[in-house]
C-alpha atoms as a PDB file:
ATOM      1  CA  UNK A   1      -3.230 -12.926  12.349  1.00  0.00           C
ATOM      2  CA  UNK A   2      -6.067 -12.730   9.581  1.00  0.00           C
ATOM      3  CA  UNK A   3      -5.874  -8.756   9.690  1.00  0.00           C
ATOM      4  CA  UNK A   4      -1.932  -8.741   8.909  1.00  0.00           C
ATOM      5  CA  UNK A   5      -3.091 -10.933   6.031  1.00  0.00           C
ATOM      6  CA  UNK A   6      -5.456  -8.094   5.073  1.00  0.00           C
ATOM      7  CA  UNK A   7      -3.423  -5.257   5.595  1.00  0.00           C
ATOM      8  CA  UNK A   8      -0.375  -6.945   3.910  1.00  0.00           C
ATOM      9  CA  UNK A   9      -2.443  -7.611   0.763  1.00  0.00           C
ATOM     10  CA  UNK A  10      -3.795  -4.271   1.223  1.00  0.00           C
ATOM     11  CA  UNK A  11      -0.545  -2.487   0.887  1.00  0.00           C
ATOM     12  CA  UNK A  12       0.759  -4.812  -2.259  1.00  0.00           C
ATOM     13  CA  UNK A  13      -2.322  -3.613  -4.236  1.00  0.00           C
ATOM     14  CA  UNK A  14      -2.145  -0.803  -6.861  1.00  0.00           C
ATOM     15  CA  UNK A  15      -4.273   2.339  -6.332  1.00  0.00           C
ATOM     16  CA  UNK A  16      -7.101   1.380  -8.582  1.00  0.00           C
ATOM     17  CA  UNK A  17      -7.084  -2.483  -6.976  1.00  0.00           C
ATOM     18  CA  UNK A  18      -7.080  -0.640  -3.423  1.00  0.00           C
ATOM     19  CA  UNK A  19     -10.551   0.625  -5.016  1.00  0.00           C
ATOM     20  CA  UNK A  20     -11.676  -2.032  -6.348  1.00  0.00           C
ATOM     21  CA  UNK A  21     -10.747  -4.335  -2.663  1.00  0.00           C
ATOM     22  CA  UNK A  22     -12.347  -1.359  -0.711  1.00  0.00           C
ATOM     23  CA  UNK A  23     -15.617  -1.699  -2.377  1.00  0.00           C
ATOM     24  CA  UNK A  24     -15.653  -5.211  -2.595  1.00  0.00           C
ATOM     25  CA  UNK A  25     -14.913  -5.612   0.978  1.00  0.00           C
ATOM     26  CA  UNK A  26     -17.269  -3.007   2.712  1.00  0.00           C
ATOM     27  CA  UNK A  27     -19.800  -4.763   0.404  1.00  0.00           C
ATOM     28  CA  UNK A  28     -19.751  -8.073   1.650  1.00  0.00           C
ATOM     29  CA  UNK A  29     -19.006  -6.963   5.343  1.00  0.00           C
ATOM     30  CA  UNK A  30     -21.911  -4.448   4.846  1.00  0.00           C
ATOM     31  CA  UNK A  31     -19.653  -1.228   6.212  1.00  0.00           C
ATOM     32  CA  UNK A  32     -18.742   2.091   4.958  1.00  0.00           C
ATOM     33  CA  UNK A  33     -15.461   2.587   3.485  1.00  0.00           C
ATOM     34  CA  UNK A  34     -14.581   5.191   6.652  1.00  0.00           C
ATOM     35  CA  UNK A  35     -15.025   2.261   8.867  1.00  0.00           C
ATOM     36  CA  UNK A  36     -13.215  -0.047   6.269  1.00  0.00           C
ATOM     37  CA  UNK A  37     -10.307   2.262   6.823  1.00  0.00           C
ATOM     38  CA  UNK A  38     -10.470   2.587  10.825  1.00  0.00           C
ATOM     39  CA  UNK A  39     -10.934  -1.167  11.219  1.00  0.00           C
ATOM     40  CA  UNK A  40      -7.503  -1.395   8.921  1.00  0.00           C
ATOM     41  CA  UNK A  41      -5.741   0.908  10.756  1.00  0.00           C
ATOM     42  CA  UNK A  42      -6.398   0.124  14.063  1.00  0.00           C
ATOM     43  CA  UNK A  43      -6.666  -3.390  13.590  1.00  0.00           C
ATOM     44  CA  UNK A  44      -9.821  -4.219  14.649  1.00  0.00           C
ATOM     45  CA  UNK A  45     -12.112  -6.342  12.083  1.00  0.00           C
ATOM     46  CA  UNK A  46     -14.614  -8.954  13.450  1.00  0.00           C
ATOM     47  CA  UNK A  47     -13.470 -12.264  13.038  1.00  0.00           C
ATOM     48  CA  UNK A  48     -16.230 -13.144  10.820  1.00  0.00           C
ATOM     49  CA  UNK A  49     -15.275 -10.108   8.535  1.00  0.00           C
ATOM     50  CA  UNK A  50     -11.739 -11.030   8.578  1.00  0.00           C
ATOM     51  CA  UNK A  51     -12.807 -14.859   7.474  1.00  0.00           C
ATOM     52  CA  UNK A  52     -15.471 -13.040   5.017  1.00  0.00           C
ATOM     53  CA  UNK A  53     -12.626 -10.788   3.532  1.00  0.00           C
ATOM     54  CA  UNK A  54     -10.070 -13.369   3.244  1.00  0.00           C
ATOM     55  CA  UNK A  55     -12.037 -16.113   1.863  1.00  0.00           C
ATOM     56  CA  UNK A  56     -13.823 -14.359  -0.762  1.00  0.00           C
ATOM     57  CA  UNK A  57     -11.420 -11.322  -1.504  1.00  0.00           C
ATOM     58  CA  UNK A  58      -7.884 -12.352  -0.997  1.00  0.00           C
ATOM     59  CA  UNK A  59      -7.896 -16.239  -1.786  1.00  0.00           C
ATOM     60  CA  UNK A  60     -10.237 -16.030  -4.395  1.00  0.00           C
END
């Protein structure tokens, strides 16, 4: 359920927010942005990254 919440918010963002969120996010999951991008396409963050990203990212 949390990664629809990601990839929902995801897709509302603007280009330069999607930057901004990309960055943010494989900072405080400590990932690179390639697997950023494969975890959000093929739904398959950690729980503790999803809570991580939501938390501190998307209800900020």
């Amino acid at each position: 359920m949390a990664e629809m919440v990601i990839k929902n918010y995801y897709d509302g963002l603007t280009t330069e927010e999607r930057t901004d969120f990309i960055y943010s996010a494989c900072k405080l999951c400590d990932m690179s942005i390639p697997t950023f991008y494969k975890k959000l396409r093929t739904d398959t963050f950690k729980k503790s990254e999803e809570t991580l990203i939501v938390e501190k990212l998307i209800c900020a």
